[in-house]
PDB file of N, CA and C in Angstrom:
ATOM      1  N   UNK A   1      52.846  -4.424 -15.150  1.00  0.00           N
ATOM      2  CA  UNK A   1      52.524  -3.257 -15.961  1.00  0.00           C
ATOM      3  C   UNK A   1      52.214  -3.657 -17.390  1.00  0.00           C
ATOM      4  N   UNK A   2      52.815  -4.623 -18.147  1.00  0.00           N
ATOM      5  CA  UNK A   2      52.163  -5.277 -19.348  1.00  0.00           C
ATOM      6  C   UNK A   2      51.605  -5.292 -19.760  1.00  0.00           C
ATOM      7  N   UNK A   3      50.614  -5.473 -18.532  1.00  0.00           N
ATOM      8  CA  UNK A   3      49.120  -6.214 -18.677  1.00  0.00           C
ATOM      9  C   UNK A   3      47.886  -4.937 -19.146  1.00  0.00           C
ATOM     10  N   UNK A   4      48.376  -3.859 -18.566  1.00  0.00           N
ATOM     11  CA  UNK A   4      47.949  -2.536 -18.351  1.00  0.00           C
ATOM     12  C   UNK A   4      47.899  -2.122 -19.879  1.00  0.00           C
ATOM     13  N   UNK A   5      49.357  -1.873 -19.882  1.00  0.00           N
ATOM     14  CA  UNK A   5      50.187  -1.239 -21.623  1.00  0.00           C
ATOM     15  C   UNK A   5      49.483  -1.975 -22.672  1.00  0.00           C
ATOM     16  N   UNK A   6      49.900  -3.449 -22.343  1.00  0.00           N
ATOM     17  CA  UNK A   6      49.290  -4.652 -23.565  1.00  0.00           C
ATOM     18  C   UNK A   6      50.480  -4.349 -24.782  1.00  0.00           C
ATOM     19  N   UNK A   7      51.463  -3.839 -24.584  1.00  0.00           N
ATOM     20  CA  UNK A   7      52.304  -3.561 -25.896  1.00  0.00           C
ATOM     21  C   UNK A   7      53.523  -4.293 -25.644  1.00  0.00           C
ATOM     22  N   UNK A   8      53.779  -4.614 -24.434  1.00  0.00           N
ATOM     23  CA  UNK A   8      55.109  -5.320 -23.824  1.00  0.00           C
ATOM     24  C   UNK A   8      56.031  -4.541 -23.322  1.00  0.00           C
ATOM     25  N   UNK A   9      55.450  -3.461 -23.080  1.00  0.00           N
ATOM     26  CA  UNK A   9      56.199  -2.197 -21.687  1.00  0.00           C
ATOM     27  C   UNK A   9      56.450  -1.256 -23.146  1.00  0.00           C
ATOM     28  N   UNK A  10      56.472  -1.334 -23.948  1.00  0.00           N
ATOM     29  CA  UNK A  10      56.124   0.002 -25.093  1.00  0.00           C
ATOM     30  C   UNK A  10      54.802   1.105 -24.007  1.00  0.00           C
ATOM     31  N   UNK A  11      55.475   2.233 -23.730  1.00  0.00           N
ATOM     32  CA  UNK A  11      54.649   3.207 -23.500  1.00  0.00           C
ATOM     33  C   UNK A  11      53.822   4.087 -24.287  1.00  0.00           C
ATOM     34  N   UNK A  12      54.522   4.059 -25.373  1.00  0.00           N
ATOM     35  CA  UNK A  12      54.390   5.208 -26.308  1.00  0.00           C
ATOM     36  C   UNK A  12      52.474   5.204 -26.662  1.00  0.00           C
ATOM     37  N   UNK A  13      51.594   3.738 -26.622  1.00  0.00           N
ATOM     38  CA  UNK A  13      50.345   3.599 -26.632  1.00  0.00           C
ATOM     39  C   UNK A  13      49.933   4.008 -25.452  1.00  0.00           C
ATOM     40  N   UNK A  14      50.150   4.000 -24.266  1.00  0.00           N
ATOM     41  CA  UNK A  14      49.864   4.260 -22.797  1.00  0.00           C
ATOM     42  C   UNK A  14      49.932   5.835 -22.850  1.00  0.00           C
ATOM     43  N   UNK A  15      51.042   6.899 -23.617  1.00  0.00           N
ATOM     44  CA  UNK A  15      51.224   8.673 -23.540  1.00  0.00           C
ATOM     45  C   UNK A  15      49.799   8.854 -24.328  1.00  0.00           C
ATOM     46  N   UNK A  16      49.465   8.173 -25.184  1.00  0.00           N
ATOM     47  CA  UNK A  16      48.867   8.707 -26.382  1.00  0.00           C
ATOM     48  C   UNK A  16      47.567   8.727 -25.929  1.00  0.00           C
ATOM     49  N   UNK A  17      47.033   7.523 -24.937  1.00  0.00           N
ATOM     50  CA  UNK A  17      45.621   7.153 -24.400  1.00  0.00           C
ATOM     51  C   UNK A  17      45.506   8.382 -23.612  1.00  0.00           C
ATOM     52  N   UNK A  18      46.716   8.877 -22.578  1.00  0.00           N
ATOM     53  CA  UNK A  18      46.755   9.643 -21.633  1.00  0.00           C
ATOM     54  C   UNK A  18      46.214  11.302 -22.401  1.00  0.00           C
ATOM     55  N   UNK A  19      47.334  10.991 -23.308  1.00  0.00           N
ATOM     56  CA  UNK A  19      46.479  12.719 -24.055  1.00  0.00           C
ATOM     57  C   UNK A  19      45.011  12.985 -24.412  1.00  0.00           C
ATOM     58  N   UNK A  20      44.573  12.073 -24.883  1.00  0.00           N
ATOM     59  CA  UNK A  20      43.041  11.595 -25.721  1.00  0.00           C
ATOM     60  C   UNK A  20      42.358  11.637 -23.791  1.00  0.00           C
ATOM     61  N   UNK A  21      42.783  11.291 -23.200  1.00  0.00           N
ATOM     62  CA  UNK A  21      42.185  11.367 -22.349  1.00  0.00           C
ATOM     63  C   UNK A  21      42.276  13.014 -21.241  1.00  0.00           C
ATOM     64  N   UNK A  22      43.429  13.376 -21.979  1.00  0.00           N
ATOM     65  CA  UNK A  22      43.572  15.132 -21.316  1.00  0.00           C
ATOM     66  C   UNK A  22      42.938  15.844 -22.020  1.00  0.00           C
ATOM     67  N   UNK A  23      42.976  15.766 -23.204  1.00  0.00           N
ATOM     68  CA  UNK A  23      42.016  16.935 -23.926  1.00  0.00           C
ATOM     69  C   UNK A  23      40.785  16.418 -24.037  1.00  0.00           C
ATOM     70  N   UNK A  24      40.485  15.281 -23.711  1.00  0.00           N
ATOM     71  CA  UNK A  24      38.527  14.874 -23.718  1.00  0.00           C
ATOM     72  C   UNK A  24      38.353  15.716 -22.374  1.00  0.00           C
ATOM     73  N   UNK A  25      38.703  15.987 -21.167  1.00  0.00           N
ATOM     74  CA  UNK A  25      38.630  16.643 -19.473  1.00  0.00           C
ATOM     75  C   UNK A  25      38.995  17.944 -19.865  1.00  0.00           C
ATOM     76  N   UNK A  26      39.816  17.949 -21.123  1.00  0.00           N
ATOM     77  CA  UNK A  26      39.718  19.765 -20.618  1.00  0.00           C
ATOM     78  C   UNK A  26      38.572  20.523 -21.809  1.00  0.00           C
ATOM     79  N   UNK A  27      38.067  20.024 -22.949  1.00  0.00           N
ATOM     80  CA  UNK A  27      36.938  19.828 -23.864  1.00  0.00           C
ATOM     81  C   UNK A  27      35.927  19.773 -22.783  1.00  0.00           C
ATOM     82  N   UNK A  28      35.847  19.004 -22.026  1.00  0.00           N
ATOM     83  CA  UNK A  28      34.525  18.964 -20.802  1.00  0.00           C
ATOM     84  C   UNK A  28      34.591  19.975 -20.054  1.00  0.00           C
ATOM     85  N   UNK A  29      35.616  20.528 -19.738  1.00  0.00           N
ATOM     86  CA  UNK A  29      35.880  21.476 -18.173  1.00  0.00           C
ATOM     87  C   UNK A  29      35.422  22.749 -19.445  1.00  0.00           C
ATOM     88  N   UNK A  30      35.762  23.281 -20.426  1.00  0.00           N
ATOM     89  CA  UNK A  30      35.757  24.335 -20.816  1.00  0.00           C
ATOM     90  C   UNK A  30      34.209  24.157 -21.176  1.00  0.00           C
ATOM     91  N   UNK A  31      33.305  23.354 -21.300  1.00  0.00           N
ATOM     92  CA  UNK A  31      31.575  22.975 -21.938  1.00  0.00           C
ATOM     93  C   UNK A  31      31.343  23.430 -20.405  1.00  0.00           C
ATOM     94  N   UNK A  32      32.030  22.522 -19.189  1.00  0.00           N
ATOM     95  CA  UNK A  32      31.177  23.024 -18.272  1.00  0.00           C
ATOM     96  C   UNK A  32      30.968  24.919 -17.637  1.00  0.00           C
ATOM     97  N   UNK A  33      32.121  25.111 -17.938  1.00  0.00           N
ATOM     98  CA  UNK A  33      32.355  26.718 -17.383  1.00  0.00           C
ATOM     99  C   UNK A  33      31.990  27.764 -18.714  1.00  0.00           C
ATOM    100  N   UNK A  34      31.560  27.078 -20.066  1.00  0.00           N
ATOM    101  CA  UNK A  34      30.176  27.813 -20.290  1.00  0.00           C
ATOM    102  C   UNK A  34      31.332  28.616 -21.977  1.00  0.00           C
ATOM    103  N   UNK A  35      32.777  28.214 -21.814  1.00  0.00           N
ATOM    104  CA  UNK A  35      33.272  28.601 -22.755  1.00  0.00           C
ATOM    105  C   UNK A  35      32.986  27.966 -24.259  1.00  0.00           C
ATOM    106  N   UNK A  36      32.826  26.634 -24.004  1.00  0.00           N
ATOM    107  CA  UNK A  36      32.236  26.253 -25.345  1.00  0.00           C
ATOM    108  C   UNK A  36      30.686  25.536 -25.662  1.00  0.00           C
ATOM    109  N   UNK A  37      30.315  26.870 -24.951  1.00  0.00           N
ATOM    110  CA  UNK A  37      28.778  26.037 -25.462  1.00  0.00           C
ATOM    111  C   UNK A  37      28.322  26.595 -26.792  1.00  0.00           C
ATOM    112  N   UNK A  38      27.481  25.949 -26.784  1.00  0.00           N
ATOM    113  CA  UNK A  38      26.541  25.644 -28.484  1.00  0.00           C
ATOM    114  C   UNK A  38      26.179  27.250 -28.933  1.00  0.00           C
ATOM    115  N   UNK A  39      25.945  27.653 -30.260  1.00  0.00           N
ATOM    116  CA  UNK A  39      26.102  29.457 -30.666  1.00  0.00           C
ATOM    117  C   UNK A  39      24.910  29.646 -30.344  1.00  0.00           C
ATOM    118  N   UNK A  40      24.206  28.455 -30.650  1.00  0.00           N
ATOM    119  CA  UNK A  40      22.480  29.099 -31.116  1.00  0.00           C
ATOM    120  C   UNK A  40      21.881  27.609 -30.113  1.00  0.00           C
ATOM    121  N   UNK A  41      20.839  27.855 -29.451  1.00  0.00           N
ATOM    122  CA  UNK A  41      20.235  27.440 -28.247  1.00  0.00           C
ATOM    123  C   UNK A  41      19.556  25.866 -29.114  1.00  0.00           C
ATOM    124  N   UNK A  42      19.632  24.827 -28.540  1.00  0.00           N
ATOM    125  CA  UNK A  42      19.111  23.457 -29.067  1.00  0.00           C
ATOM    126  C   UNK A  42      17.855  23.446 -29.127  1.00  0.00           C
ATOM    127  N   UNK A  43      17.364  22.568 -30.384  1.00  0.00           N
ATOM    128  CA  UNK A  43      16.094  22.594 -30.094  1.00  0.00           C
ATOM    129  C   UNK A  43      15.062  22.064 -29.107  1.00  0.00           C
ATOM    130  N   UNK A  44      13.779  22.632 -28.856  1.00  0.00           N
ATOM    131  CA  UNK A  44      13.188  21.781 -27.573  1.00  0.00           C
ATOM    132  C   UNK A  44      12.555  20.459 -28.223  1.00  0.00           C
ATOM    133  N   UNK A  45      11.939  19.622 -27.064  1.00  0.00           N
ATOM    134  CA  UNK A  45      11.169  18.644 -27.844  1.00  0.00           C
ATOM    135  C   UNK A  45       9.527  19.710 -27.786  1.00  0.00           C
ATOM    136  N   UNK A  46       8.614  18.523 -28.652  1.00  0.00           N
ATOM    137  CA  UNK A  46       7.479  19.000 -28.055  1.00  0.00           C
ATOM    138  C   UNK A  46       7.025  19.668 -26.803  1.00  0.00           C
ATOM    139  N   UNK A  47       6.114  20.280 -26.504  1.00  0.00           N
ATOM    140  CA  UNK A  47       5.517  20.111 -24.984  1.00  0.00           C
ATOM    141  C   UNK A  47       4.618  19.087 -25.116  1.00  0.00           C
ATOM    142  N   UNK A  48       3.841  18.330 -26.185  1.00  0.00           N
ATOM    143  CA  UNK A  48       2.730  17.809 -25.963  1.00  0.00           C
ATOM    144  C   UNK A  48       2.909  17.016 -27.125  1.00  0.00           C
ATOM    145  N   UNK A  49       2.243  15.883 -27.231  1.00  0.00           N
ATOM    146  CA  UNK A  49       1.956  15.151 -28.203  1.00  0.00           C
ATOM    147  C   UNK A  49       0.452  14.892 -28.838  1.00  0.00           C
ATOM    148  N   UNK A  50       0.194  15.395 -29.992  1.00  0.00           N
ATOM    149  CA  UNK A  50      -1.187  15.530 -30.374  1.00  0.00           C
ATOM    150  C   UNK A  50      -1.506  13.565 -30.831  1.00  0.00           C
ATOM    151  N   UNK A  51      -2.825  13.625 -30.064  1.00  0.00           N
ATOM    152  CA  UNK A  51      -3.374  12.436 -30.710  1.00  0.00           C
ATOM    153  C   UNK A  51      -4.726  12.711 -30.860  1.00  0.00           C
ATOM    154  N   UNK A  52      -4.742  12.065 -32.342  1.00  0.00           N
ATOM    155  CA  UNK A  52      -6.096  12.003 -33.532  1.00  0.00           C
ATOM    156  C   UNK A  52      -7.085  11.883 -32.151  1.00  0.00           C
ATOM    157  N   UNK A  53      -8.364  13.025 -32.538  1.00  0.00           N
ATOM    158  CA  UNK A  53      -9.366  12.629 -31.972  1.00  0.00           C
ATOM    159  C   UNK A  53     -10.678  11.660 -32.244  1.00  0.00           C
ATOM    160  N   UNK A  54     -10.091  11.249 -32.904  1.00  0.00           N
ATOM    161  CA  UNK A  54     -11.113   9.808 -33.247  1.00  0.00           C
ATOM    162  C   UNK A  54     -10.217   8.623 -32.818  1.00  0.00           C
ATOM    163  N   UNK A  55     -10.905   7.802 -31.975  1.00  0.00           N
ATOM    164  CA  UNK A  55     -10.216   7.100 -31.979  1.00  0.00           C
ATOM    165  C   UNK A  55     -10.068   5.373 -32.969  1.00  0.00           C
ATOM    166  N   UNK A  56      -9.426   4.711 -32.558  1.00  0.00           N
ATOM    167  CA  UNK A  56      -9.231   3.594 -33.865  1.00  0.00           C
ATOM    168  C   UNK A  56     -10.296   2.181 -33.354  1.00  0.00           C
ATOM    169  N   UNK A  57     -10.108   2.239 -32.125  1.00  0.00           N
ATOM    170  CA  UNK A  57     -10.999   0.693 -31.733  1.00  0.00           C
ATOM    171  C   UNK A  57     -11.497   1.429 -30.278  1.00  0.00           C
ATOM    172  N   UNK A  58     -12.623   0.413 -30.350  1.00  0.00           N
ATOM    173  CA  UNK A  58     -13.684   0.927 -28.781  1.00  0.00           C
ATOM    174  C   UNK A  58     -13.984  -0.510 -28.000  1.00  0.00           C
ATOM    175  N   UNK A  59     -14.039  -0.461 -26.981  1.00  0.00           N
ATOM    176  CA  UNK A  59     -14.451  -1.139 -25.690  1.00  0.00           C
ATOM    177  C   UNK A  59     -15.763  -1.245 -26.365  1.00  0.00           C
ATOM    178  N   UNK A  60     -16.305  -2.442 -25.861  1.00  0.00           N
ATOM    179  CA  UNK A  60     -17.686  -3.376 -26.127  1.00  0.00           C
ATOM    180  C   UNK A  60     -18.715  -2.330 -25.603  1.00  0.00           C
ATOM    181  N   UNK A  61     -18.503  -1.755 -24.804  1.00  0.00           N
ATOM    182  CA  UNK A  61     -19.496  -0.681 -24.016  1.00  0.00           C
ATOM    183  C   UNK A  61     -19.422   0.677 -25.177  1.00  0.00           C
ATOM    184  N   UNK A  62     -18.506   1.141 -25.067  1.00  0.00           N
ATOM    185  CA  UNK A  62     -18.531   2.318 -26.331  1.00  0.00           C
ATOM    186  C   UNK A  62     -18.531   1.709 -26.740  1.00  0.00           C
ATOM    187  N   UNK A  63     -18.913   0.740 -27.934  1.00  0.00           N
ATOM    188  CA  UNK A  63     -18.854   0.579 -29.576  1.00  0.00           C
ATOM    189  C   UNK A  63     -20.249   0.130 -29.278  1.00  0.00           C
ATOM    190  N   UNK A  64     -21.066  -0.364 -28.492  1.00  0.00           N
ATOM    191  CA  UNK A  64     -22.787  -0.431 -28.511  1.00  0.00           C
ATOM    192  C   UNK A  64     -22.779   1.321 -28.446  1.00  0.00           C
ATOM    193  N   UNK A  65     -22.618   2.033 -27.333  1.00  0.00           N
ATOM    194  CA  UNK A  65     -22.769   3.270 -27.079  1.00  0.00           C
ATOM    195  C   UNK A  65     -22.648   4.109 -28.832  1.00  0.00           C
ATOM    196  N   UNK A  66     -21.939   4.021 -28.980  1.00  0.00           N
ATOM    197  CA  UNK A  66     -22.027   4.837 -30.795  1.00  0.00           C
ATOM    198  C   UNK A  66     -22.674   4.325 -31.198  1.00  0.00           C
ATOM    199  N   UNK A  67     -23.702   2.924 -31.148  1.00  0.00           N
ATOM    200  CA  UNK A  67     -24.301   2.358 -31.983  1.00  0.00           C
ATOM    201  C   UNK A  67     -25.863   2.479 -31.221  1.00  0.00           C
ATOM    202  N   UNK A  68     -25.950   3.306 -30.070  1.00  0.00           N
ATOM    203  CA  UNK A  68     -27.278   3.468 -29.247  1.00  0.00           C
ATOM    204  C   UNK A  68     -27.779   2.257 -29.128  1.00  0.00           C
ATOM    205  N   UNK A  69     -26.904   1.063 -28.811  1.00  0.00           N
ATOM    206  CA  UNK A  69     -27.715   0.329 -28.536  1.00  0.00           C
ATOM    207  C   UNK A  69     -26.847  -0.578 -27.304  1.00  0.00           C
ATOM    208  N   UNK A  70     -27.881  -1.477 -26.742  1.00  0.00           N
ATOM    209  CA  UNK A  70     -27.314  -2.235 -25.071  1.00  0.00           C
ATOM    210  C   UNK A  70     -25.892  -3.032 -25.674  1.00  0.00           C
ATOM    211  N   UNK A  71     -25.428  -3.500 -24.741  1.00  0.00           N
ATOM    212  CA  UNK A  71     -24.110  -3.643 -25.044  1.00  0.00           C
ATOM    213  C   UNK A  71     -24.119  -5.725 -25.448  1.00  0.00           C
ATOM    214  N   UNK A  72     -25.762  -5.887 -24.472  1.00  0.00           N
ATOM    215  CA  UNK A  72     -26.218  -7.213 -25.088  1.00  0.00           C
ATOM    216  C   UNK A  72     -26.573  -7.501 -26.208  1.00  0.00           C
ATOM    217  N   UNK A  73     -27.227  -6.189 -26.806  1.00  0.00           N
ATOM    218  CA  UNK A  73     -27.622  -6.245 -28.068  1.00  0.00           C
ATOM    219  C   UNK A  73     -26.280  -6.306 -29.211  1.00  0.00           C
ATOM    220  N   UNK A  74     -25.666  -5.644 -28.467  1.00  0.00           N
ATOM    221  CA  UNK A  74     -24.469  -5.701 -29.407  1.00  0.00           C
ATOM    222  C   UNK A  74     -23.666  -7.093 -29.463  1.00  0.00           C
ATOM    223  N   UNK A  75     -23.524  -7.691 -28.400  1.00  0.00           N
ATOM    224  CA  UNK A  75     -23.204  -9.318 -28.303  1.00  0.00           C
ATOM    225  C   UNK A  75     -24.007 -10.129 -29.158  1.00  0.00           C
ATOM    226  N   UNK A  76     -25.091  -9.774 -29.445  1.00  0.00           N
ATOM    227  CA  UNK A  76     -25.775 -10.972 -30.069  1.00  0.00           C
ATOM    228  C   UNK A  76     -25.797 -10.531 -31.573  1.00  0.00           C
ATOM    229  N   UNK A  77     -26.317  -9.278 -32.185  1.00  0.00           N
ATOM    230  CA  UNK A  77     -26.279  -8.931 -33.472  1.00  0.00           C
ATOM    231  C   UNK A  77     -24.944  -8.476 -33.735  1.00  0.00           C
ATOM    232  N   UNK A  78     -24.456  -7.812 -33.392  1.00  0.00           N
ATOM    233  CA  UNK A  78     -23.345  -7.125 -34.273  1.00  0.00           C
ATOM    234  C   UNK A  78     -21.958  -8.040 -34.203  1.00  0.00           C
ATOM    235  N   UNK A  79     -21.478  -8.381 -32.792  1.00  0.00           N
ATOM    236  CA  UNK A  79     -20.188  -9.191 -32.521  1.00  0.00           C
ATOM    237  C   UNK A  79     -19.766 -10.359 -33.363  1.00  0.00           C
ATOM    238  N   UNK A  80     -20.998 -11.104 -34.025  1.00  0.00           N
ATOM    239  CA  UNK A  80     -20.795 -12.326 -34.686  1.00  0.00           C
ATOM    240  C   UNK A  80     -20.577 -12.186 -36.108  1.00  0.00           C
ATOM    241  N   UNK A  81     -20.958 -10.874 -36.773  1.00  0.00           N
ATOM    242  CA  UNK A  81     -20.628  -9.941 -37.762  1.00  0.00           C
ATOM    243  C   UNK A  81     -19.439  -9.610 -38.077  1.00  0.00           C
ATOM    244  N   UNK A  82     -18.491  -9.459 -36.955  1.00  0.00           N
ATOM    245  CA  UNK A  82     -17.799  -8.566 -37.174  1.00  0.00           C
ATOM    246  C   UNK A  82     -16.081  -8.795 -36.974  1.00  0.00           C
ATOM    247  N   UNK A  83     -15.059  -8.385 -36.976  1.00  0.00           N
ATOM    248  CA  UNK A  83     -13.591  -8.689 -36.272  1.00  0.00           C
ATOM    249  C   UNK A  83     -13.277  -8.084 -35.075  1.00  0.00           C
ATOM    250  N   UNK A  84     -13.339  -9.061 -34.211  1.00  0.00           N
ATOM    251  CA  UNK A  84     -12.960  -8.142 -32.972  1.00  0.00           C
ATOM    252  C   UNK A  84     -11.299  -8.641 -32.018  1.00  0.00           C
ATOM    253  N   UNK A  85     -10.848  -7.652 -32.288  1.00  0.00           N
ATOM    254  CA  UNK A  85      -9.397  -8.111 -31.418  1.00  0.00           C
ATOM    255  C   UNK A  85      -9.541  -8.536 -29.983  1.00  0.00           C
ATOM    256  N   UNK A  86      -8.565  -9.309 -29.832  1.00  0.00           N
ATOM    257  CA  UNK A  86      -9.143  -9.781 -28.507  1.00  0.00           C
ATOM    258  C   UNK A  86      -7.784  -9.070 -27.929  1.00  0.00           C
ATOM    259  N   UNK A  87      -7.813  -8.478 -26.762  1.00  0.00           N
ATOM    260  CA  UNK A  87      -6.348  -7.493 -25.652  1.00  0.00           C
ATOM    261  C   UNK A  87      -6.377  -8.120 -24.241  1.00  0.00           C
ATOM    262  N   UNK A  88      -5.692  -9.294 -24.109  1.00  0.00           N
ATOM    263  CA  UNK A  88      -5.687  -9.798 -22.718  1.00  0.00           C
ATOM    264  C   UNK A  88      -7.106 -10.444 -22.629  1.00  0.00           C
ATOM    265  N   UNK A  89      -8.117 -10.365 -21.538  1.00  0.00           N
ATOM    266  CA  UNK A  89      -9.614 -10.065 -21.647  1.00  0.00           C
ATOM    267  C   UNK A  89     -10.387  -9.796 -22.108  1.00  0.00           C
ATOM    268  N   UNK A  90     -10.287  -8.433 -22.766  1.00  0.00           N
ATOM    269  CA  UNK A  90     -10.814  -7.783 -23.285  1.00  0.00           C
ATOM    270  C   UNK A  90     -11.084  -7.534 -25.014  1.00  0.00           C
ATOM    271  N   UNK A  91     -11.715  -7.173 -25.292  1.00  0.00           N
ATOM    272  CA  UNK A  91     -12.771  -7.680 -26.722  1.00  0.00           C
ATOM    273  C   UNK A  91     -12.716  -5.788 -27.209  1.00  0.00           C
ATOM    274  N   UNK A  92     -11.856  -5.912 -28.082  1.00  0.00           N
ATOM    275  CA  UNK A  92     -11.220  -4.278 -28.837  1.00  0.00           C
ATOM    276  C   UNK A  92     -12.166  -4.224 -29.770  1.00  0.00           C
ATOM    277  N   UNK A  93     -13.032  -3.338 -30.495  1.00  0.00           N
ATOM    278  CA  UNK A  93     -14.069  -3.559 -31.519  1.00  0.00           C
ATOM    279  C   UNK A  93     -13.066  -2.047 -32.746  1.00  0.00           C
ATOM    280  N   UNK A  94     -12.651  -2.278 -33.272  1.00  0.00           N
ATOM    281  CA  UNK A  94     -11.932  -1.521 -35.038  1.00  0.00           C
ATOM    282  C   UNK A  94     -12.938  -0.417 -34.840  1.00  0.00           C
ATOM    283  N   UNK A  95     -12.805   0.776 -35.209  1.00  0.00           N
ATOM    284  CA  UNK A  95     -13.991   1.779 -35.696  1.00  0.00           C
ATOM    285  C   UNK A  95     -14.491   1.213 -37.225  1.00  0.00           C
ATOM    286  N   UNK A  96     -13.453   0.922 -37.593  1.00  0.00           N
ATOM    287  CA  UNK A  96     -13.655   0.734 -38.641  1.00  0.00           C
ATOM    288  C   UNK A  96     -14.337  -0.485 -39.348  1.00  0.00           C
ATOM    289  N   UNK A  97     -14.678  -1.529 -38.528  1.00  0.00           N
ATOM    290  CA  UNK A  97     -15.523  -2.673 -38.214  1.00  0.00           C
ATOM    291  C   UNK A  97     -16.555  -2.217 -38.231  1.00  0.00           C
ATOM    292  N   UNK A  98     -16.761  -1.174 -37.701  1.00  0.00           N
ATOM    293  CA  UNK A  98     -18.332  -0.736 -37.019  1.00  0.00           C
ATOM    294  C   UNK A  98     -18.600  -0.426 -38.122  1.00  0.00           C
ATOM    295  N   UNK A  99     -18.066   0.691 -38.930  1.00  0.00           N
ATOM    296  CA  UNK A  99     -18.568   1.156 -39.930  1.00  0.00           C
ATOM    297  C   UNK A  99     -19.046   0.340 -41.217  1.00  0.00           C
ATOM    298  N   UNK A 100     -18.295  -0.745 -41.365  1.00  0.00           N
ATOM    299  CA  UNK A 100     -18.297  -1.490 -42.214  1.00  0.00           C
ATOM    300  C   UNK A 100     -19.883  -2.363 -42.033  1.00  0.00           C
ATOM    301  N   UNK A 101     -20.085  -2.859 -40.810  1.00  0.00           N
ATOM    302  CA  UNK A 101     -21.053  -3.139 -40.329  1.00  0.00           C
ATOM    303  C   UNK A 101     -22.376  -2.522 -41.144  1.00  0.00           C
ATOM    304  N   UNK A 102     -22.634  -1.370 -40.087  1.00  0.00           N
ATOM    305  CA  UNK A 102     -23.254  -0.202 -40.686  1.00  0.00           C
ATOM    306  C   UNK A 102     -23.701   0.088 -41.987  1.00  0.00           C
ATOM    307  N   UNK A 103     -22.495  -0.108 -41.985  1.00  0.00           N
ATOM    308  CA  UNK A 103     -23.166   0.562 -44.304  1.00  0.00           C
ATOM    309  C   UNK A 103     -23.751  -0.704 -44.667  1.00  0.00           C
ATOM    310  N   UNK A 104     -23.337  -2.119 -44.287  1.00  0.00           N
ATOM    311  CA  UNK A 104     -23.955  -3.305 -45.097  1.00  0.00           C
ATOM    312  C   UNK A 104     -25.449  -3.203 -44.579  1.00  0.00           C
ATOM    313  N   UNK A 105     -25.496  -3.107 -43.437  1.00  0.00           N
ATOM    314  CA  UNK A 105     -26.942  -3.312 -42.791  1.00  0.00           C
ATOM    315  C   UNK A 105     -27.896  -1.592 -43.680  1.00  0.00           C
ATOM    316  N   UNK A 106     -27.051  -0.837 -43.471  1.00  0.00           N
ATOM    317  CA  UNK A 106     -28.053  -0.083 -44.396  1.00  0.00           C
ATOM    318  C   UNK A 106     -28.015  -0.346 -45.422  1.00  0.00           C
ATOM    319  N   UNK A 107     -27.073  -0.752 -46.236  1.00  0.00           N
ATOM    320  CA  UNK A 107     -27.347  -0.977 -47.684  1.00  0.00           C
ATOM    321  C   UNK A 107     -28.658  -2.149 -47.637  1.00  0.00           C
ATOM    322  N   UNK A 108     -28.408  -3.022 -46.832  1.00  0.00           N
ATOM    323  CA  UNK A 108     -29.810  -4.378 -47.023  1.00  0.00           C
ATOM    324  C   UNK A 108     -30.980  -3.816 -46.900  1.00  0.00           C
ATOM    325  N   UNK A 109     -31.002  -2.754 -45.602  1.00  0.00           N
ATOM    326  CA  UNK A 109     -32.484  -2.395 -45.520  1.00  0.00           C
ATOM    327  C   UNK A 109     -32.710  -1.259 -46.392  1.00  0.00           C
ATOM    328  N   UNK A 110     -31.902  -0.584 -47.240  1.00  0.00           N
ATOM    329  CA  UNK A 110     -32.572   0.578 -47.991  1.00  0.00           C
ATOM    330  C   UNK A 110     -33.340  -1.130 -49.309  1.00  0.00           C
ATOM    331  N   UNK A 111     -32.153  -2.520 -49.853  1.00  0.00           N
ATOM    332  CA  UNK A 111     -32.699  -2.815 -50.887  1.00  0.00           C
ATOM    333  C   UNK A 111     -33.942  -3.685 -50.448  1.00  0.00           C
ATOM    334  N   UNK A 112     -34.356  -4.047 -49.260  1.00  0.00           N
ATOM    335  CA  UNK A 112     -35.746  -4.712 -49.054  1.00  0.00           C
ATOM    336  C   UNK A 112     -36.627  -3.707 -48.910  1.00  0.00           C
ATOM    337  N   UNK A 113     -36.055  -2.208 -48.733  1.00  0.00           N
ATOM    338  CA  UNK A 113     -37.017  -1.290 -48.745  1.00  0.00           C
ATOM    339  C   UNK A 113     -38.237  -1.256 -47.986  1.00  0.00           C
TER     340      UNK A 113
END
């Protein structure tokens, strides 16, 4: 029994666990049968989680596609231009790459005019 107590057969730690452990079961029994529940109803979570409709980086196929152009064309002019994350396989293109892109190439051809 010692081993149990841990006090050297002193009970008096063993009554005390026992109470802490009667009023935590009867704290539960009275939550479950509805006597002590909460005054005012918890809050819910969301139903839904909104995400931005723009998105942040595009697949090699969409990011030619916004740019109306083949997705070869985009391999050869734009990709070597630009930062592209690489995800496993796959080649993530920034929106924000693109854009950056974009404005330089128009800025060159508005100044050769």
């Amino acid at each position: 029994m010692e081993w149990i107590v841990g006090t050297g057969g002193d009970l008096s730690d063993w009554t005390a666990l026992t109470d802490v452990l009667e009023d935590d079961y009867a704290a539960e029994q009275r939550w479950l049968d509805g006597d002590d529940a909460p005054s005012e109803p918890l809050p819910q979570p969301p139903k839904s989680v909104e995400v931005p409709a723009v998105a942040l980086a595009l697949s090699r196929a969409e990011a030619a596609h916004s740019l109306r152009i083949s997705v070869d064309s985009l391999d050869r002019h734009v990709i070597p231009h630009i930062r592209v994350m690489q995800l496993g396989g796959r080649q993530i293109i920034p929106v924000d790459e693109l854009q950056a892109f974009v404005t330089a190439k128009a800025a060159r051809a508005l100044r050769h005019g």
